[in-house]
C-alpha atoms as a PDB file:
ATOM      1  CA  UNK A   1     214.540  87.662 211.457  1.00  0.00           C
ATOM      2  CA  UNK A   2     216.565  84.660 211.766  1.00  0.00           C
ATOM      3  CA  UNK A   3     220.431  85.744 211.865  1.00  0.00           C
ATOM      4  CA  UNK A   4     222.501  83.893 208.596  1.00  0.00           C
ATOM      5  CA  UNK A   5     224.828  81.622 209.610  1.00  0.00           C
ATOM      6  CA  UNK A   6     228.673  83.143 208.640  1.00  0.00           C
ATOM      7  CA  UNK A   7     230.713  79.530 210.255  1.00  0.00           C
ATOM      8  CA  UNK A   8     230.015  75.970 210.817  1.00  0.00           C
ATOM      9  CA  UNK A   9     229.694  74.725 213.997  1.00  0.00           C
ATOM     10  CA  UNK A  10     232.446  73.531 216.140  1.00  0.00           C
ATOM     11  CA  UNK A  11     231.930  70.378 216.188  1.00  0.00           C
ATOM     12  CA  UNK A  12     231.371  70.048 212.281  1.00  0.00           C
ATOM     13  CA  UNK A  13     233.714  67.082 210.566  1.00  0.00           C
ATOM     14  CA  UNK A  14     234.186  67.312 206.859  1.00  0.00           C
ATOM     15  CA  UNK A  15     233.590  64.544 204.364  1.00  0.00           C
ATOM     16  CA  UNK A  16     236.326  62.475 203.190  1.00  0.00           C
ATOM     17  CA  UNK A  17     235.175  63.241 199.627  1.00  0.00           C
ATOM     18  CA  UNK A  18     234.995  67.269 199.873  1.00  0.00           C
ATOM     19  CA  UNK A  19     238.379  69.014 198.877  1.00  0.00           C
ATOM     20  CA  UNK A  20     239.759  72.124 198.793  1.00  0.00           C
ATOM     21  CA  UNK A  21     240.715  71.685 194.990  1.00  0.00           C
ATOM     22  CA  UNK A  22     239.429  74.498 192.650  1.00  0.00           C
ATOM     23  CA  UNK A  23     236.811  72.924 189.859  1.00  0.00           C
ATOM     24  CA  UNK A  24     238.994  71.389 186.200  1.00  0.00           C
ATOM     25  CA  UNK A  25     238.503  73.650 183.536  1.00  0.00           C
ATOM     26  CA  UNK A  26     235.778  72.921 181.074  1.00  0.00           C
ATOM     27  CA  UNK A  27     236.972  71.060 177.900  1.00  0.00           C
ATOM     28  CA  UNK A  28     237.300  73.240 174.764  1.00  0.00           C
ATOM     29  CA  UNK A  29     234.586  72.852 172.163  1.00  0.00           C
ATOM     30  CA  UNK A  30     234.865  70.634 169.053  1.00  0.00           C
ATOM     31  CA  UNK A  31     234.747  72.818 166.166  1.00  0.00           C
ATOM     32  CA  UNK A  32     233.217  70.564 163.397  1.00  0.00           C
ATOM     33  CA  UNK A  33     232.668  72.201 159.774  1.00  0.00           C
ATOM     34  CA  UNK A  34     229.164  73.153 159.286  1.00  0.00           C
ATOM     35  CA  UNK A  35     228.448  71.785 155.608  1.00  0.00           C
ATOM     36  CA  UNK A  36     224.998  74.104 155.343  1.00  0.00           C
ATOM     37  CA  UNK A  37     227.079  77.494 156.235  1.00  0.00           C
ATOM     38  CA  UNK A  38     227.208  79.224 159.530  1.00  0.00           C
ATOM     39  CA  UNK A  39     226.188  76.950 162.588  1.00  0.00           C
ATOM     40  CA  UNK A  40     222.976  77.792 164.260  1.00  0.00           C
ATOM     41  CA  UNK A  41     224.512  77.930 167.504  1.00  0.00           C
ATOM     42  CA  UNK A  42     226.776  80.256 167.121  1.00  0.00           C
ATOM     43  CA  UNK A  43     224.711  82.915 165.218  1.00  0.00           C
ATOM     44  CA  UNK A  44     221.511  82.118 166.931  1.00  0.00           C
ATOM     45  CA  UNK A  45     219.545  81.548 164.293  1.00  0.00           C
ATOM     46  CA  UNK A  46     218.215  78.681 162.459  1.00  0.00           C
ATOM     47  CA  UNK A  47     217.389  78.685 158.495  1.00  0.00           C
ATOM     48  CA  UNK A  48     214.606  77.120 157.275  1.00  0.00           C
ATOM     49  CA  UNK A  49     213.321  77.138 153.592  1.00  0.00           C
ATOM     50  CA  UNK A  50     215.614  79.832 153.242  1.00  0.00           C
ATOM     51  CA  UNK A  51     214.217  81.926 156.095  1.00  0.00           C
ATOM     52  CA  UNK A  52     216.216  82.412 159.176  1.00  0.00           C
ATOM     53  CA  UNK A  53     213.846  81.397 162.384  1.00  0.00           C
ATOM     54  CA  UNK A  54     215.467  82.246 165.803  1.00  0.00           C
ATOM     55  CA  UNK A  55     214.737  79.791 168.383  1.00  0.00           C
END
């Protein structure tokens, strides 16, 4: 078994373009009015001829 590597090499260089920055936080979601009723996306479930199909 090949032994996993814990550190880069010595002699490694990091990009210009990598940073130690965490990741931005996600944008929040658009809540639009759903004119049929409850969205689809947030109950799971889609209605169709008045039968609710999950997808």
């Amino acid at each position: 078994m090949t032994e996993r590597a814990t550190q880069r090499p010595k002699d490694f260089v990091k990009p210009a373009h990598w940073t130690s920055d965490p990741a931005p936080r996600p944008a929040e979601p658009k809540l639009e009015p759903d004119p049929r009723g409850l969205s689809p996306t947030r109950y799971g479930d889609w209605e169709q001829n008045g039968i609710a199909v999950d997808f």
